[in-house]
PDB file of N, CA and C in Angstrom:
ATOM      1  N   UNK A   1      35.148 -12.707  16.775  1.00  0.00           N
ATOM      2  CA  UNK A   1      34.282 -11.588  17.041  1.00  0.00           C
ATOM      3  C   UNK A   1      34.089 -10.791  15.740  1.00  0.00           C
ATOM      4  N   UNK A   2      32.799 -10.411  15.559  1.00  0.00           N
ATOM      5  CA  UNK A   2      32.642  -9.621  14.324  1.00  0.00           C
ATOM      6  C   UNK A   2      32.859  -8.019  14.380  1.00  0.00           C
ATOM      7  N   UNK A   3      33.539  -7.277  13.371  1.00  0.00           N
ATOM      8  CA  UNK A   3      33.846  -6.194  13.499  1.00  0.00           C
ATOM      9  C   UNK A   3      33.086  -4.811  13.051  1.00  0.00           C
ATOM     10  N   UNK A   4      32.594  -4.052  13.694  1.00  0.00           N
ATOM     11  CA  UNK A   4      31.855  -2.814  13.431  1.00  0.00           C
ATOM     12  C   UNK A   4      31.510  -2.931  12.078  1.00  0.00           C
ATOM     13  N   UNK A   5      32.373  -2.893  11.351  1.00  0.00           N
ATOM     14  CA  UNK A   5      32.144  -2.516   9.652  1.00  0.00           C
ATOM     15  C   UNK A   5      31.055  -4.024   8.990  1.00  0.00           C
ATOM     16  N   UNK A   6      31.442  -5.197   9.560  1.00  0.00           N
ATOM     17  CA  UNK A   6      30.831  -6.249   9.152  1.00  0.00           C
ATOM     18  C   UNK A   6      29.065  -6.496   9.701  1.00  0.00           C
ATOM     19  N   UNK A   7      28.610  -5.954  11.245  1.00  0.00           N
ATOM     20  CA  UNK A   7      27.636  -5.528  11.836  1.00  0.00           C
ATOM     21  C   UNK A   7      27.147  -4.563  11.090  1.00  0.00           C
ATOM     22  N   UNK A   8      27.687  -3.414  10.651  1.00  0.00           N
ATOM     23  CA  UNK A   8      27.025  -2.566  10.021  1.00  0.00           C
ATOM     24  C   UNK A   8      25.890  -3.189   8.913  1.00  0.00           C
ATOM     25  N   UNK A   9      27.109  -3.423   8.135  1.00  0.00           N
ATOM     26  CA  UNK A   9      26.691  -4.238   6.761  1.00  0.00           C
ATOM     27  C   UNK A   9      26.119  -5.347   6.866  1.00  0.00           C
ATOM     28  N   UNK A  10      25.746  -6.032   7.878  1.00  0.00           N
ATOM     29  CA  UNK A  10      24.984  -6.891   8.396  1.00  0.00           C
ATOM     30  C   UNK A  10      23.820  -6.720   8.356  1.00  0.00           C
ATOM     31  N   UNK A  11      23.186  -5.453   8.919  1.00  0.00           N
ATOM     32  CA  UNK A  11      22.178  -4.914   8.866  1.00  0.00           C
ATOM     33  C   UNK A  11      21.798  -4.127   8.174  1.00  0.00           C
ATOM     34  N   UNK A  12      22.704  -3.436   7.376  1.00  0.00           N
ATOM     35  CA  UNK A  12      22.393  -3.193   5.992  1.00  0.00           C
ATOM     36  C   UNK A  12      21.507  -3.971   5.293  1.00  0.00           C
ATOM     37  N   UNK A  13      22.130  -5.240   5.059  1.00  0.00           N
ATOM     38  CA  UNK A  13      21.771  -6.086   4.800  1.00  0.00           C
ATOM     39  C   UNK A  13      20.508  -7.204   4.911  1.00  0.00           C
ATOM     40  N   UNK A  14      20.367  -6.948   6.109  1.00  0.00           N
ATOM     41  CA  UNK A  14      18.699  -7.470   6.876  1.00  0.00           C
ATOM     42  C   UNK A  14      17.918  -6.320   6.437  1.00  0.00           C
ATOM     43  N   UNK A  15      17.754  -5.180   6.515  1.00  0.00           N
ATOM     44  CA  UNK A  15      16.936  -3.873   6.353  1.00  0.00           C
ATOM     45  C   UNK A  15      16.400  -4.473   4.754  1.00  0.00           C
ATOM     46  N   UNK A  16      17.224  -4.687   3.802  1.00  0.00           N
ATOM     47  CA  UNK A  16      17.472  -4.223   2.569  1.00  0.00           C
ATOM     48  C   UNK A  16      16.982  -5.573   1.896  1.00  0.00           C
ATOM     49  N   UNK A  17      17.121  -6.223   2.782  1.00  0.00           N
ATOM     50  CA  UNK A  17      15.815  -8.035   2.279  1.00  0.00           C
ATOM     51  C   UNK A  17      14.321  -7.815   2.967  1.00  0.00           C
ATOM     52  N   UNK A  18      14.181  -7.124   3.794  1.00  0.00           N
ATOM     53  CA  UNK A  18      13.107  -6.704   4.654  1.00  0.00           C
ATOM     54  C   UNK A  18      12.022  -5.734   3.804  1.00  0.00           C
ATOM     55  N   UNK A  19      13.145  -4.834   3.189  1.00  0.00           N
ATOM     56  CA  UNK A  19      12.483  -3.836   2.301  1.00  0.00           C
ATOM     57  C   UNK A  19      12.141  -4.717   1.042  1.00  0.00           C
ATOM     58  N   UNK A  20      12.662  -5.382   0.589  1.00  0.00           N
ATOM     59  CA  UNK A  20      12.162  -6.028  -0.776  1.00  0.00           C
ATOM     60  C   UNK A  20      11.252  -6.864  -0.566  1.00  0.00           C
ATOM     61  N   UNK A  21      11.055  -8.027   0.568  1.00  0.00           N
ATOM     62  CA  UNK A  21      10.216  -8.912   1.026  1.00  0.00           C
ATOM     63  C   UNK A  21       8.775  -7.968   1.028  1.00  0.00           C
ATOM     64  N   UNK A  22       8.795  -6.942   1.541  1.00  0.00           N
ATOM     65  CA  UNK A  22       7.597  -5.882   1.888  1.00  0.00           C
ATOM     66  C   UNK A  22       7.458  -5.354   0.659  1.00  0.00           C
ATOM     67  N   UNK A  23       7.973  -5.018  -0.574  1.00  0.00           N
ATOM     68  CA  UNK A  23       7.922  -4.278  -1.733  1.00  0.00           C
ATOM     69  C   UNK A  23       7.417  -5.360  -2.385  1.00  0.00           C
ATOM     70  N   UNK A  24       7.444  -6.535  -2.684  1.00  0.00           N
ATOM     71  CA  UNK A  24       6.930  -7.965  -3.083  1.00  0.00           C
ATOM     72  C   UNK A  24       5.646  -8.373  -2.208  1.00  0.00           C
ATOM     73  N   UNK A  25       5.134  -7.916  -1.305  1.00  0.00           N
ATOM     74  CA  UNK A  25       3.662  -8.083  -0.672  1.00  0.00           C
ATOM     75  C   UNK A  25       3.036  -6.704  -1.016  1.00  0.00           C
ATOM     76  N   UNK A  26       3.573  -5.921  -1.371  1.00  0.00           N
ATOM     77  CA  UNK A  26       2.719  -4.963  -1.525  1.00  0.00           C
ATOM     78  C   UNK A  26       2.117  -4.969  -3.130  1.00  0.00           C
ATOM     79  N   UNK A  27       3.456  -5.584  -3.994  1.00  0.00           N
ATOM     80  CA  UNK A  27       2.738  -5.473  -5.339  1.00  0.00           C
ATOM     81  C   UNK A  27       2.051  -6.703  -5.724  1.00  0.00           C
ATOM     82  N   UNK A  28       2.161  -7.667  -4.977  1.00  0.00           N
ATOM     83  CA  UNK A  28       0.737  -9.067  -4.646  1.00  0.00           C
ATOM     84  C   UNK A  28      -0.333  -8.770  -4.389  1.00  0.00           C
ATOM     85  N   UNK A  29      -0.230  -7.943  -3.452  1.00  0.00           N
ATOM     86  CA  UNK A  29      -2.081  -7.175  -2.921  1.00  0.00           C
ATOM     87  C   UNK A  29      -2.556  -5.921  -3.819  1.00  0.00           C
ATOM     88  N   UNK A  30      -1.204  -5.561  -4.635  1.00  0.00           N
ATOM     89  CA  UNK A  30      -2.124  -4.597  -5.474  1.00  0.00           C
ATOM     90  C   UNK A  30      -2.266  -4.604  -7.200  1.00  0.00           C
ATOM     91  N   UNK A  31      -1.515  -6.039  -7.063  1.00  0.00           N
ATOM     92  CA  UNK A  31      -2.241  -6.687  -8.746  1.00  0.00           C
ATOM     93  C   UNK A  31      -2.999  -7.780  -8.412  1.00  0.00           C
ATOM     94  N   UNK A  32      -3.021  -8.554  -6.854  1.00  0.00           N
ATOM     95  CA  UNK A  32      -3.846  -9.640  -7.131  1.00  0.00           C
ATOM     96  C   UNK A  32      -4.861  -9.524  -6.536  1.00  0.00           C
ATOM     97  N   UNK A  33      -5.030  -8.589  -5.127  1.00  0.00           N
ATOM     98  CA  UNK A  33      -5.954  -8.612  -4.060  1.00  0.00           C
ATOM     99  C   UNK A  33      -6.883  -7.978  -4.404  1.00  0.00           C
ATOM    100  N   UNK A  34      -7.124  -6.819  -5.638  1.00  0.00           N
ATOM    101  CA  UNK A  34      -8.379  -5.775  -5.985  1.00  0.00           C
ATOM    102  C   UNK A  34      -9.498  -6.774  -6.519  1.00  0.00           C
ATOM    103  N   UNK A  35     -10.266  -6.525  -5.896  1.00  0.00           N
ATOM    104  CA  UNK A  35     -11.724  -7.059  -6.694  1.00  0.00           C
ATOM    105  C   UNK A  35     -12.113  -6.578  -7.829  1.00  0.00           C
ATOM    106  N   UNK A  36     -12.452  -6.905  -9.373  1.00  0.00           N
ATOM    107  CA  UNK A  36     -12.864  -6.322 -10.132  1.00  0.00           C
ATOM    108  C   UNK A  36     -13.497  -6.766 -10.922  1.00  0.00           C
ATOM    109  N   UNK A  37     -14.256  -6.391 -11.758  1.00  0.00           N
ATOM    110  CA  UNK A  37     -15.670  -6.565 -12.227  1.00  0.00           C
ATOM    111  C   UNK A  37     -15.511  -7.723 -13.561  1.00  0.00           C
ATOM    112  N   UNK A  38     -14.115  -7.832 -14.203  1.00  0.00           N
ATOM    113  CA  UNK A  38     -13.813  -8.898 -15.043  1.00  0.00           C
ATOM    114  C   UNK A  38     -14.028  -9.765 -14.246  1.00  0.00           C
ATOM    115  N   UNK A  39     -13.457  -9.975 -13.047  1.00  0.00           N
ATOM    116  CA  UNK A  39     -13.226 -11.712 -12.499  1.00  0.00           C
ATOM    117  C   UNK A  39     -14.475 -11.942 -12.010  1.00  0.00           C
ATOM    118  N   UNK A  40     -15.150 -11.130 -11.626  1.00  0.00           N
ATOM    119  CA  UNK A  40     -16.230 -11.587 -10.738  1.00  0.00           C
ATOM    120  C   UNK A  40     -16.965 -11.844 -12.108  1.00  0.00           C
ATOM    121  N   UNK A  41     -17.829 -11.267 -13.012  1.00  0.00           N
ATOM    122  CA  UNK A  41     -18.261 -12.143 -14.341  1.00  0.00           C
ATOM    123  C   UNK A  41     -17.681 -13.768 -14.551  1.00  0.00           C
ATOM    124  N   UNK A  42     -16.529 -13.498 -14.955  1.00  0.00           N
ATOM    125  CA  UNK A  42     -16.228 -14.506 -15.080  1.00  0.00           C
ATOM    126  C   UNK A  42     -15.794 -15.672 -14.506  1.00  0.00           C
ATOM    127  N   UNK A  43     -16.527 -15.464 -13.011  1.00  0.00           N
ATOM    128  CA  UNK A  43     -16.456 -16.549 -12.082  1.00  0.00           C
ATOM    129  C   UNK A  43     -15.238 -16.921 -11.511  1.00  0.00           C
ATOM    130  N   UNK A  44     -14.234 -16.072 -11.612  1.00  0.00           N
ATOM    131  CA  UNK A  44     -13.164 -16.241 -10.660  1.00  0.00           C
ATOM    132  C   UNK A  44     -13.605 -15.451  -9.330  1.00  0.00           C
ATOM    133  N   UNK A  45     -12.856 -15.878  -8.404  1.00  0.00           N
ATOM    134  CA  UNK A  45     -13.535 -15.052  -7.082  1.00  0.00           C
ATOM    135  C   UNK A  45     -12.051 -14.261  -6.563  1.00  0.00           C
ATOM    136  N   UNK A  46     -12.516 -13.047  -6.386  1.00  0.00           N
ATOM    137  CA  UNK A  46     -11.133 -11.959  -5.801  1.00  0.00           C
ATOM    138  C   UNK A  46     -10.967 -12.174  -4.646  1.00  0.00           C
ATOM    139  N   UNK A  47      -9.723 -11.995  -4.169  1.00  0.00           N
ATOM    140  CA  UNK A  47      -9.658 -12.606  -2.845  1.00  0.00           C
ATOM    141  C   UNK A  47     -10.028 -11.335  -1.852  1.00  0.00           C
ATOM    142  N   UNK A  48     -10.099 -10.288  -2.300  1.00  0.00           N
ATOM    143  CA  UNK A  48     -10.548  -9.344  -0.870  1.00  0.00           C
ATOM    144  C   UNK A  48     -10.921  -7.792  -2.208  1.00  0.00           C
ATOM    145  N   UNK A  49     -11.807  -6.961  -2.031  1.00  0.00           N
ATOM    146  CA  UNK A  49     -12.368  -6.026  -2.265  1.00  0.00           C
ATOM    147  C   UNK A  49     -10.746  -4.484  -2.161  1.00  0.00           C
ATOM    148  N   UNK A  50     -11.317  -3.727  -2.539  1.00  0.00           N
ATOM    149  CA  UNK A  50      -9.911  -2.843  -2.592  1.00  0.00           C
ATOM    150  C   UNK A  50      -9.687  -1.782  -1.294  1.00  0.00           C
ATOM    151  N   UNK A  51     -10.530  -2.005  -0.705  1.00  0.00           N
ATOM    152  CA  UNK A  51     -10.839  -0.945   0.651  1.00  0.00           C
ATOM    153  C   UNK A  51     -10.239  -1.816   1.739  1.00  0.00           C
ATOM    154  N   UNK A  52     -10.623  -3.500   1.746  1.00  0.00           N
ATOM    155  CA  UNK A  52      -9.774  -4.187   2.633  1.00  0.00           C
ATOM    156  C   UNK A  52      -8.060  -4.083   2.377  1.00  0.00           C
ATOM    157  N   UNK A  53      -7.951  -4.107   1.068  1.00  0.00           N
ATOM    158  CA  UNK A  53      -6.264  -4.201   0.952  1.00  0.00           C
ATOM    159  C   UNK A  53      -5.994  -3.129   1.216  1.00  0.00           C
ATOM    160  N   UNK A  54      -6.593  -2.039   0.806  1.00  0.00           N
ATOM    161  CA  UNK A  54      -5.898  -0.764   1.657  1.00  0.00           C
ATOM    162  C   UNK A  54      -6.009  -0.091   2.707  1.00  0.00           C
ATOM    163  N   UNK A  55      -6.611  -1.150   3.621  1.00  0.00           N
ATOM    164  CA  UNK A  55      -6.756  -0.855   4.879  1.00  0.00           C
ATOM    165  C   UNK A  55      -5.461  -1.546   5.548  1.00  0.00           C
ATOM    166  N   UNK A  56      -5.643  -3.120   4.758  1.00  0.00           N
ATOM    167  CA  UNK A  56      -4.691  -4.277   5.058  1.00  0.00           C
ATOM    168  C   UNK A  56      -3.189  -3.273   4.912  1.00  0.00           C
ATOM    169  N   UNK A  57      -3.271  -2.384   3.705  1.00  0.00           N
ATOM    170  CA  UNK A  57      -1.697  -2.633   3.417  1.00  0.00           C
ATOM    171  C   UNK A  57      -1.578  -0.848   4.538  1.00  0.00           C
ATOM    172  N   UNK A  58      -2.312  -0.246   5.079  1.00  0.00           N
ATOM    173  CA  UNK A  58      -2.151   0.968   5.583  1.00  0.00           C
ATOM    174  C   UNK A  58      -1.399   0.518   6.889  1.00  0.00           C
ATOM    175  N   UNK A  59      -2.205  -0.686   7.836  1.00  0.00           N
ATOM    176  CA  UNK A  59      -1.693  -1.060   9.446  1.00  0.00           C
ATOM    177  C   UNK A  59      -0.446  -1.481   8.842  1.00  0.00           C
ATOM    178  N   UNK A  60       0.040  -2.225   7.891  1.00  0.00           N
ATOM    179  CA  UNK A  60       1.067  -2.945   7.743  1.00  0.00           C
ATOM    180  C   UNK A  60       2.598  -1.746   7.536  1.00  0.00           C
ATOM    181  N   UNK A  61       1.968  -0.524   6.927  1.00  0.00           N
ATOM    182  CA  UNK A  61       2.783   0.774   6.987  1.00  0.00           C
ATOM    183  C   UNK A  61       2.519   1.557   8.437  1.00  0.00           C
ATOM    184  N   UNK A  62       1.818   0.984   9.180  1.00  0.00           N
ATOM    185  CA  UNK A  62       1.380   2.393  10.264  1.00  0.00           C
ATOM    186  C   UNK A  62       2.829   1.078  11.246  1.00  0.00           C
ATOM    187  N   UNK A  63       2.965  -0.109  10.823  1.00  0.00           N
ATOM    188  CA  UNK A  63       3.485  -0.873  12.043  1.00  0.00           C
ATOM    189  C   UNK A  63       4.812  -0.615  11.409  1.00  0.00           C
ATOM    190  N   UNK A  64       4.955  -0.907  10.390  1.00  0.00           N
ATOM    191  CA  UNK A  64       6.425  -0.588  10.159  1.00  0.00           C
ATOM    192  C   UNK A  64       7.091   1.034  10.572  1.00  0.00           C
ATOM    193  N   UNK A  65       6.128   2.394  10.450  1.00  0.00           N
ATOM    194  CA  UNK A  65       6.409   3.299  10.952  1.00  0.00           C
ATOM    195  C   UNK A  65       7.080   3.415  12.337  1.00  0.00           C
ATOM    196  N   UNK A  66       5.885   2.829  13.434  1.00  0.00           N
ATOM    197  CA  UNK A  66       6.388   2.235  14.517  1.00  0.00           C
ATOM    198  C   UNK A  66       7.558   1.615  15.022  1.00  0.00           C
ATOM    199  N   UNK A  67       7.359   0.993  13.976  1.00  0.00           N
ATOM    200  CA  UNK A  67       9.099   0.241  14.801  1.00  0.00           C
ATOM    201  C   UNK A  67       9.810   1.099  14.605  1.00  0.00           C
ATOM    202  N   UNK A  68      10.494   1.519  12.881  1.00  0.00           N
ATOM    203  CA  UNK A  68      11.221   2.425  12.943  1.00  0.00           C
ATOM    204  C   UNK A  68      11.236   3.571  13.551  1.00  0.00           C
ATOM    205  N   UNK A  69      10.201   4.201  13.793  1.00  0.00           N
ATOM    206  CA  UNK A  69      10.078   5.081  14.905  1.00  0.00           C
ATOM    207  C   UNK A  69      10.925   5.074  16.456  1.00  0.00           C
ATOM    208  N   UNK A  70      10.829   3.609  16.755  1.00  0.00           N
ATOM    209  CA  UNK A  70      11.092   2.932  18.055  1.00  0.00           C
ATOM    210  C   UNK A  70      12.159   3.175  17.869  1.00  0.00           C
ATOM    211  N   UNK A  71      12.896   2.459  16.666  1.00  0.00           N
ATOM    212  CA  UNK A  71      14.663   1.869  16.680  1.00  0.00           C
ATOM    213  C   UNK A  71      15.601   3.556  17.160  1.00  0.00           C
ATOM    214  N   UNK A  72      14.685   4.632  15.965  1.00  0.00           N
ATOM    215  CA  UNK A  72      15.529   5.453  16.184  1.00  0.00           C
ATOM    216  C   UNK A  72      15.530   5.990  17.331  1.00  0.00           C
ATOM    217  N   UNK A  73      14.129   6.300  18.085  1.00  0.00           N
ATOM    218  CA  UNK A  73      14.154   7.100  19.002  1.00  0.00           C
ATOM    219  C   UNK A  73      15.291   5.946  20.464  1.00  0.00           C
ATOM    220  N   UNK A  74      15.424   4.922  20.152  1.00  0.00           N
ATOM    221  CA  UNK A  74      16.973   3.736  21.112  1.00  0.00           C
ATOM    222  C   UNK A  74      17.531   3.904  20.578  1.00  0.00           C
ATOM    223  N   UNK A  75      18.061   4.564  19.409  1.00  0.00           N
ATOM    224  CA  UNK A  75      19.315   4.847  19.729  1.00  0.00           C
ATOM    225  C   UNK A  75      20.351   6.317  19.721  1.00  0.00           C
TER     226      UNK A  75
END
């Protein structure tokens, strides 16, 4: 059986890969996802305009609010 202190830090632990996994999509969509006027000249194609990613990356903060919202208000 695992003991309080090891659960804790367990989830310490999940939180704290969760947060970096999300800190690593956010700085993908905001050095790679902006559309801008170099690439499009030069015939590279941007993968989404800057109003989509920050729409994209706003639900992706309004859902994470949510949950955490959830967790605390259980417990």
């Amino acid at each position: 059986m695992m003991s309080e202190t090891a659960f804790i830090a367990t989830i310490a632990v999940f939180w704290l890969s969760e947060l970096a996994f999300g800190s690593l999509v956010v700085y993908w969509f905001v050095t790679q996802g902006f559309d801008d006027e170099e690439a499009t000249a030069s015939g590279v194609a941007p993968l989404e305009d800057r109003s989509d990613t920050m729409r994209s990356l706003g639900m992706w903060a309004a859902f994470f609010a949510v949950l955490v919202a959830g967790i605390l208000l259980a417990s």
